[in-house]
Protein backbone atom coordinates (compact mmCIF):
# COMPACT_ATOMS: atom_id res chain seq x y z
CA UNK A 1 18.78 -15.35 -0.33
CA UNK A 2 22.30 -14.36 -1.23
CA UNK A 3 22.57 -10.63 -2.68
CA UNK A 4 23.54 -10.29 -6.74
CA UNK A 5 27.37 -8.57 -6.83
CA UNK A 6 27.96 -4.89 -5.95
CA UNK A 7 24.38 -4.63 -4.07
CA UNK A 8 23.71 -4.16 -0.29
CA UNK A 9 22.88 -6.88 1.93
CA UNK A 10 19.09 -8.19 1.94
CA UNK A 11 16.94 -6.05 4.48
CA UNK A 12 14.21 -8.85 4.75
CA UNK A 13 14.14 -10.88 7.81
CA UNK A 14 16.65 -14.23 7.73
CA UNK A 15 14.93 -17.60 7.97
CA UNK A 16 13.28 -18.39 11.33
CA UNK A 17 14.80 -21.71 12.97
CA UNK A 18 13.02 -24.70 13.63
CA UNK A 19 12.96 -26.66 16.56
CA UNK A 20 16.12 -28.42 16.05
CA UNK A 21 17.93 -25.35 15.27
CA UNK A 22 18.31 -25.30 11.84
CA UNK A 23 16.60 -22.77 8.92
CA UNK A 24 13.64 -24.39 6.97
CA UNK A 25 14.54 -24.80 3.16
CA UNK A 26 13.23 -21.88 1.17
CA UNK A 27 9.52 -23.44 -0.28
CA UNK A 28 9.11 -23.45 -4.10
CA UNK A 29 6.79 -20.31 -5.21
CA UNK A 30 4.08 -20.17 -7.50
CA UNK A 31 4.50 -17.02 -10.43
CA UNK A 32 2.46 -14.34 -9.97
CA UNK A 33 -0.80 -14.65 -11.97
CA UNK A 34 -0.32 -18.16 -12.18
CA UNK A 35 -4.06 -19.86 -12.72
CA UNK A 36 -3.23 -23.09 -11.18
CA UNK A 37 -2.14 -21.42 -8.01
CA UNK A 38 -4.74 -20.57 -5.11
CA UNK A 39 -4.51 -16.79 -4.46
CA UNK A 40 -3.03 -15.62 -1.67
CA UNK A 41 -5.93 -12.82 -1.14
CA UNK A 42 -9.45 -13.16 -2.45
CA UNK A 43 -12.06 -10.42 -1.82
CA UNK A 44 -15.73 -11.64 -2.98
CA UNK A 45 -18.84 -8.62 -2.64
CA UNK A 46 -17.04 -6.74 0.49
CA UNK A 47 -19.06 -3.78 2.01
CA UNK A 48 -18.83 -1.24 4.69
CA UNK A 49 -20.45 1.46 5.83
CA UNK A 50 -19.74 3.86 8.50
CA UNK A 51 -22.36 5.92 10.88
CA UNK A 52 -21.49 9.27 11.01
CA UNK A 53 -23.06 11.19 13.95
CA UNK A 54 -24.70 14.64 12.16
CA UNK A 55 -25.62 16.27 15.62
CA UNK A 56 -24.22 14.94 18.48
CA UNK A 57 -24.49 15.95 22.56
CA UNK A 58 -21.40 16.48 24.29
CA UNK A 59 -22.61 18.42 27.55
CA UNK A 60 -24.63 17.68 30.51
CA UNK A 61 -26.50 21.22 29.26
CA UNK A 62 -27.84 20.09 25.97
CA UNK A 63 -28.76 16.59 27.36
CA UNK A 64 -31.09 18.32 30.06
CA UNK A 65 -32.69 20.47 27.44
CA UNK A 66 -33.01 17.87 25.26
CA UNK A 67 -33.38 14.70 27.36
CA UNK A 68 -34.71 12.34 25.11
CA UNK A 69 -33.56 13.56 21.41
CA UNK A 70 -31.89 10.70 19.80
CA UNK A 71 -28.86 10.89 17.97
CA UNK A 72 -28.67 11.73 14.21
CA UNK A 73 -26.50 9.59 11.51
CA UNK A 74 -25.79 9.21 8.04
CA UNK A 75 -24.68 6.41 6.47
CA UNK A 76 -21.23 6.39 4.41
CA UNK A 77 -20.68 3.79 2.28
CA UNK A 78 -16.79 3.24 2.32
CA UNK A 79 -16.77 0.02 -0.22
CA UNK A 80 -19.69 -1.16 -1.88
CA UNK A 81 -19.29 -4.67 -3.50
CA UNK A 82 -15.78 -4.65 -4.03
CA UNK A 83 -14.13 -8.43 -5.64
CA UNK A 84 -10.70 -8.87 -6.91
CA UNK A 85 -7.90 -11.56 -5.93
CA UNK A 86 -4.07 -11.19 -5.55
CA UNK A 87 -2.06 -14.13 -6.47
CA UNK A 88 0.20 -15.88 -4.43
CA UNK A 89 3.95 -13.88 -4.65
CA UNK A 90 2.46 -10.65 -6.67
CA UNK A 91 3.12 -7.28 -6.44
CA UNK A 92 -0.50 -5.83 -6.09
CA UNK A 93 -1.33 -1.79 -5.90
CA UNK A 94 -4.32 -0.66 -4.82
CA UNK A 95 -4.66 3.45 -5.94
CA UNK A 96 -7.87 6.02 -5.39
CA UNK A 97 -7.99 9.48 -4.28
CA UNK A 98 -8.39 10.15 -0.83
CA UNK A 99 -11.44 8.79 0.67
CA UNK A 100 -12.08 6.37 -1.78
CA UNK A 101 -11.77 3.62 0.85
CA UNK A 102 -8.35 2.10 0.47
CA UNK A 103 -6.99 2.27 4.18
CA UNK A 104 -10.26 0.54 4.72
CA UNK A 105 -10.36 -2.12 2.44
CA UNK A 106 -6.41 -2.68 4.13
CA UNK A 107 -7.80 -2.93 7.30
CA UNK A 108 -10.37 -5.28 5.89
CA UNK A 109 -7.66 -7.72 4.68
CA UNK A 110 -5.77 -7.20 8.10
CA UNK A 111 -8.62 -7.90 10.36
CA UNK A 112 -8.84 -4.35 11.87
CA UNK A 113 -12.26 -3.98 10.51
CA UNK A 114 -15.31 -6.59 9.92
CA UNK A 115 -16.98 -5.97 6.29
CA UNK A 116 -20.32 -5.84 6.71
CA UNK A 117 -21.09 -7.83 3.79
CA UNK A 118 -18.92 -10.39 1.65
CA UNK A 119 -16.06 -12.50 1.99
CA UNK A 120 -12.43 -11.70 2.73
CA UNK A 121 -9.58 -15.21 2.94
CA UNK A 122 -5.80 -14.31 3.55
CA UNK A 123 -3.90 -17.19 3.08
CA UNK A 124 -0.94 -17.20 5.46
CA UNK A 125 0.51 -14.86 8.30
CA UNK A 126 0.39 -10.75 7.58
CA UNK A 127 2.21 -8.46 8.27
CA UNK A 128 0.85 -4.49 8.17
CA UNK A 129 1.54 -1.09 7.64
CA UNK A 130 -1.43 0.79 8.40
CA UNK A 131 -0.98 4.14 9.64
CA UNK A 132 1.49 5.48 11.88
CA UNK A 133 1.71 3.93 15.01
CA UNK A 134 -0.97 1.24 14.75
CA UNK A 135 -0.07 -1.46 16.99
CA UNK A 136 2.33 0.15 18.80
CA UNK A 137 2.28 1.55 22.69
CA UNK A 138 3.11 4.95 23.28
CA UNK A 139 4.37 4.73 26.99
CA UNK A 140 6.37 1.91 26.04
CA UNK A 141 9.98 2.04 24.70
CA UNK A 142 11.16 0.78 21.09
CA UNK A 143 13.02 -2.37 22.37
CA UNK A 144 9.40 -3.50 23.85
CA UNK A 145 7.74 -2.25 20.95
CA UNK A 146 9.40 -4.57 18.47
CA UNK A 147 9.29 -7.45 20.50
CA UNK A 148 6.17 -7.04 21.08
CA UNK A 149 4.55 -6.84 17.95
CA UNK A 150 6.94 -9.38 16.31
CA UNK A 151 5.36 -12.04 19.04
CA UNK A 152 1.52 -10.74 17.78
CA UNK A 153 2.76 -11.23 13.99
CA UNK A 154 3.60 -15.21 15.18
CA UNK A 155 7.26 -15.00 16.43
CA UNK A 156 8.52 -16.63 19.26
CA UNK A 157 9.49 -14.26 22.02
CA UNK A 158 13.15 -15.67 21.38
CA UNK A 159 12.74 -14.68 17.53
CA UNK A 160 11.72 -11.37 18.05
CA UNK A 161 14.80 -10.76 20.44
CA UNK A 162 17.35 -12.29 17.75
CA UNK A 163 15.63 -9.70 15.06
CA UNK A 164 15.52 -6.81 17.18
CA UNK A 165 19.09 -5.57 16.16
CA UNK A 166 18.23 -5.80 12.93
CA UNK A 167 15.05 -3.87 13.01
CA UNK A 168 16.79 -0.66 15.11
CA UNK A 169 19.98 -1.10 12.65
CA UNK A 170 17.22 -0.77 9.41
CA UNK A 171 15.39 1.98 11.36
CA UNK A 172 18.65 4.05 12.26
CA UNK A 173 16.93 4.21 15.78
CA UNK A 174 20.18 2.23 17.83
CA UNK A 175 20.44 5.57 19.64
CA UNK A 176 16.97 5.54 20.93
CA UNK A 177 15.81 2.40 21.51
CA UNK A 178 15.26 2.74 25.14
CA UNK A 179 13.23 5.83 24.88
CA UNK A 180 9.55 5.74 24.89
CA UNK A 181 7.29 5.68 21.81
CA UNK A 182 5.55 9.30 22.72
CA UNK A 183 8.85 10.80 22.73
CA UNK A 184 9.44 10.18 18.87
CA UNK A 185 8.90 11.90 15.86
CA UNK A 186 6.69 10.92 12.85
CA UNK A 187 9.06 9.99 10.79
CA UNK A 188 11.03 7.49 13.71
CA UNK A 189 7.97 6.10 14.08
CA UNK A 190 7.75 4.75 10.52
CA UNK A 191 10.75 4.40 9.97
CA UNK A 192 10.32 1.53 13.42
CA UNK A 193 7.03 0.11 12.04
CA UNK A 194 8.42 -0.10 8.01
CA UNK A 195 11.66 -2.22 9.90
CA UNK A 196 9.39 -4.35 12.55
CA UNK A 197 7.16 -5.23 9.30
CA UNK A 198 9.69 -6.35 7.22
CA UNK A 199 11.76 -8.88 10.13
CA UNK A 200 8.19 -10.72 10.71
CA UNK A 201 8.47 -12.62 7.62
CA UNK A 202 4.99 -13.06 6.81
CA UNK A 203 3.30 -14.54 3.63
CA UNK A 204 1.72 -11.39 2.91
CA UNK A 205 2.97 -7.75 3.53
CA UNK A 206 -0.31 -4.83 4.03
CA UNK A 207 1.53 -1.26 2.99
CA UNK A 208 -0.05 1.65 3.26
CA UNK A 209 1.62 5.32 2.30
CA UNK A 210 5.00 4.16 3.36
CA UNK A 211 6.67 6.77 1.00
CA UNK A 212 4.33 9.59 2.23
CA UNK A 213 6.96 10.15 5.14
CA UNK A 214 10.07 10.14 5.52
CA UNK A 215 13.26 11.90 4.21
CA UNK A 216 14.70 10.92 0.62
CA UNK A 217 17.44 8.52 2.05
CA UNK A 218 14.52 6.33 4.01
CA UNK A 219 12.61 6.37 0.79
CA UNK A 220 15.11 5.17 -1.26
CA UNK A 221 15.79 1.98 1.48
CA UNK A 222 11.85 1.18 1.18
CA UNK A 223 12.02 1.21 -2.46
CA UNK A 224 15.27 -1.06 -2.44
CA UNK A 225 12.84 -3.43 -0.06
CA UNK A 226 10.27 -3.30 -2.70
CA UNK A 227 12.67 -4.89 -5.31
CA UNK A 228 14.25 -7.31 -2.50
CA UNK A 229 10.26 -8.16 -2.10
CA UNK A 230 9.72 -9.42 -5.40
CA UNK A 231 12.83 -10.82 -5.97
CA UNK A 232 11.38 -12.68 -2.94
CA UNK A 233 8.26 -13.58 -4.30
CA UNK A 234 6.44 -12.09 -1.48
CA UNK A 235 3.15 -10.97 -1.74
CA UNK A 236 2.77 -7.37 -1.38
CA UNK A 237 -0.65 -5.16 -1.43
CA UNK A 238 0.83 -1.86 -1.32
CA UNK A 239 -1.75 1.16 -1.40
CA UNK A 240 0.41 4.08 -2.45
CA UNK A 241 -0.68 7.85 -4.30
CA UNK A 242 2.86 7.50 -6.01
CA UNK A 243 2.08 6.12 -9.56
CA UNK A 244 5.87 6.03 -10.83
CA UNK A 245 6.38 3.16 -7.88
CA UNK A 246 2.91 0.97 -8.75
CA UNK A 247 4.48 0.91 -12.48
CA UNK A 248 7.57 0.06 -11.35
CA UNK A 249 6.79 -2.43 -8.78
CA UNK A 250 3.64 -3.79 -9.45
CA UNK A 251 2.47 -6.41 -11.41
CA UNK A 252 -1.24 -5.55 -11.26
CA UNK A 253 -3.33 -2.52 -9.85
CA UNK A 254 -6.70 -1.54 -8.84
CA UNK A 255 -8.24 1.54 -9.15
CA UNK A 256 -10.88 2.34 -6.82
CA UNK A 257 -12.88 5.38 -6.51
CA UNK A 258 -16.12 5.99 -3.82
CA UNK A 259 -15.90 2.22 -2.92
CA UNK A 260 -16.62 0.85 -5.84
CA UNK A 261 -13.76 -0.97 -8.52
CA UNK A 262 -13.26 1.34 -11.55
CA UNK A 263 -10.27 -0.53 -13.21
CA UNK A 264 -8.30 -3.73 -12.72
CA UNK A 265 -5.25 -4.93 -14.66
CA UNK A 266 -1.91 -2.72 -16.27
CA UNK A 267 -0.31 -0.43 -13.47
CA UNK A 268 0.19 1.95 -16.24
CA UNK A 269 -3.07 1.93 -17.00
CA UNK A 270 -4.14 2.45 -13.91
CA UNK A 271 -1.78 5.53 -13.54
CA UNK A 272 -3.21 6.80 -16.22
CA UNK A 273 -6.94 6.72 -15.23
CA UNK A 274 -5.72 7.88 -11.74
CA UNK A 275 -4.42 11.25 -13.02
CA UNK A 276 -7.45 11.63 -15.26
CA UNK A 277 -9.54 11.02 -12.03
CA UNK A 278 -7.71 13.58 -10.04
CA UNK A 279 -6.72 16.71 -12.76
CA UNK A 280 -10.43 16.09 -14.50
CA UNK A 281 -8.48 15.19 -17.95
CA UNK A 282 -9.66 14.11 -21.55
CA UNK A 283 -11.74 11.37 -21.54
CA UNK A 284 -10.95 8.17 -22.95
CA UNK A 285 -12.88 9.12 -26.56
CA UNK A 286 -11.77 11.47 -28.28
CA UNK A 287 -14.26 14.52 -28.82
CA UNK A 288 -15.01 16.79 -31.69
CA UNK A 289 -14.31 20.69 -30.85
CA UNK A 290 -17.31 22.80 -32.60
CA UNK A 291 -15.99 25.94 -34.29
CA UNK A 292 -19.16 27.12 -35.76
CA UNK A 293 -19.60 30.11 -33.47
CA UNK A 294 -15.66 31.56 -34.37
CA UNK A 295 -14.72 33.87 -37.27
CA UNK A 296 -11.49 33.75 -39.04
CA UNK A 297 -9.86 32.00 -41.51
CA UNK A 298 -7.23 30.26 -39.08
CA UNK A 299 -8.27 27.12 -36.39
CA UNK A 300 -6.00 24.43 -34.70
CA UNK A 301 -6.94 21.48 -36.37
CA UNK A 302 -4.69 18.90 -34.09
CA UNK A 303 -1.51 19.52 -31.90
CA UNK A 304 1.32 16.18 -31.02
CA UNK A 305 4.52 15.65 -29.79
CA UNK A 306 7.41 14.08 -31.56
CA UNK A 307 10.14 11.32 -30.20
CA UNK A 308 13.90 11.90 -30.55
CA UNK A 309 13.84 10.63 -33.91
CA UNK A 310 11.50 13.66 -35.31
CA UNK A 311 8.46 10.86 -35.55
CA UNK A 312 4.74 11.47 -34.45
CA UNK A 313 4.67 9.88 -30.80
CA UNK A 314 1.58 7.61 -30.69
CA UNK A 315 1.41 7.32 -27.25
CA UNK A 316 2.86 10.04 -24.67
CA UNK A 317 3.10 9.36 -21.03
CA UNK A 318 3.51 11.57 -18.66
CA UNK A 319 6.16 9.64 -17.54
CA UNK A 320 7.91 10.79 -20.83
CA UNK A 321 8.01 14.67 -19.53
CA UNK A 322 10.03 13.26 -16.55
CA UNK A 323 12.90 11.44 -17.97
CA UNK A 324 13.77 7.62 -18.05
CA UNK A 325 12.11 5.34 -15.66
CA UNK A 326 14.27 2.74 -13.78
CA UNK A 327 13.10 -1.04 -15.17
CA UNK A 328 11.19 -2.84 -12.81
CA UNK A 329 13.31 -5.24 -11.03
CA UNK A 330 13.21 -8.95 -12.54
CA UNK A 331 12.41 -11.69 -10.23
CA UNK A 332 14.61 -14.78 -9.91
């Protein structure tokens, strides 16, 4: 894909080449949310649980005194009956406050984890983000890294050497790619994963809390990925606590909260619920204040804000406290 004017070069990963040679011709994509189009994820009645030990023996001492106690659990139920689809070449975000189950439902989709009830169907490769450092060997160096996991995401071992420049040249890690894995910091490490992901070109792209590290000038390159993505018409679940990116990016959301799916549809809807879920806001009905029990002759009846042109605003955001938004990038 050629870049418009005046913009940087694509980061994605250039066409792979066939057996004779020559790049594949670019395959005709279905619009996001398209009906007639199979979805590229579908998620029917998923649920897992987790055992979590509430007294557990860890020396030879304990197990002599108590040589035949058995081990104590409760259960945790991560997701419980979770169904949704994403559609082939959308922009999906998945949002929840921590613990709510979204790494888990990511590693659902990526095969790191079996549900323990339901159905999960990925249609195509994928390609994930995880967490930091899954996938990768400590003891061995970047270089082997990459190639590496760019053979497990379905490249040839030539095809991950060809892209390996490019990954270390997105990563800023040239310098270092001959130095073991354990030797780097956090934010080298994503900065290697982010780049290896985005070279495997896969069908569908896992992200999880990409933005959560890194300095402003490596945010600013994923974001500039995220537009290069949809202008792509990859499919992207991206699981993010950043709501000003899922409204900019995305072109649905999900809203989960203790496993279970509280909201599906408008990203800035889903923001929206998401801070009232987290700050313990008004609900969605408005309710009637009793002022029976206070004495005076003065009450506030109703408080709003007003636009630039002195007017009532209807609907305040706060994304209107924090200036203009940039327009979500249009897909060609």
């Amino acid at each position: 894909m050629k870049p418009p004017p005046d913009q940087p070069d694509s980061a994605l990963a250039p066409p792979a080449e066939d057996g004779n040679g020559a790049a594949p011709q670019p395959a005709s994509r279905q619009q996001p949310g398209d009906p007639a189009a199979p979805p590229a994820v579908e998620v029917r009645g998923v649920e897992k649980a987790f055992r979590i030990p509430t007294h557990r023996v860890n020396t030879f001492k304990e197990r002599a005194v108590r040589p035949f106690a058995g081990s104590d659990y409760r259960e945790l139920q991560a997701l419980h009956n979770l169904s949704f689809d994403v559609g082939k070449g959308e922009f999906f975000g998945i949002v929840g406050r921590n613990g709510s189950g979204k790494s888990t439902l990511l590693k659902i989709l990526a095969g790191i984890y079996r549900a323990d009830a339901g159905r999960v169907r990925v249609a195509g490769r994928v390609s994930p983000f995880i967490e930091l450092g899954v996938g990768f060997s400590m003891e061995f160096t970047a270089r082997e890294n990459v190639v590496l996991t760019e053979v497990m995401m379905g490249l040839s071992p030539r095809e991950a050497r060809r892209r390996l420049d490019a990954v270390l040249e997105f990563a800023e890690l040239d310098e270092f790619v001959d130095l073991k894995l354990k030797n780097y910091s956090s934010g080298m490490l994503v900065r290697l994963a982010f780049a290896s992901m985005i070279q495997a070109d896969a069908d569908v792209l896992l992200i999880d809390e990409v933005l959560a590290v890194g300095d402003a000038s490596f945010q600013q390159k994923c974001l500039d990925v995220f537009s290069q993505l949809r202008e792509a018409g990859k499919t992207v679940v991206l699981v993010t606590h950043d709501m000003s990116t899922v409204e900019s990016f995305c072109d649905r959301a999900m809203l989960i909260h203790d496993g279970e799916l509280r909201y599906l549809g408008d990203p800035e809807e889903v923001g929206q619920r998401y801070f009232r879920l987290n700050f313990g806001g008004v609900s969605d009905e408005r309710a009637e204040a009793d002022f029976s029990h206070v004495e005076g002759a003065a009450r506030i009846r109703d408080v709003w804000l007003v636009n630039g042109s002195n007017e009532r605003a209807r609907k305040t955001k706060k994304r209107a406290l924090e200036g203009p938004r940039p327009a979500k990038p249009a897909r060609t």
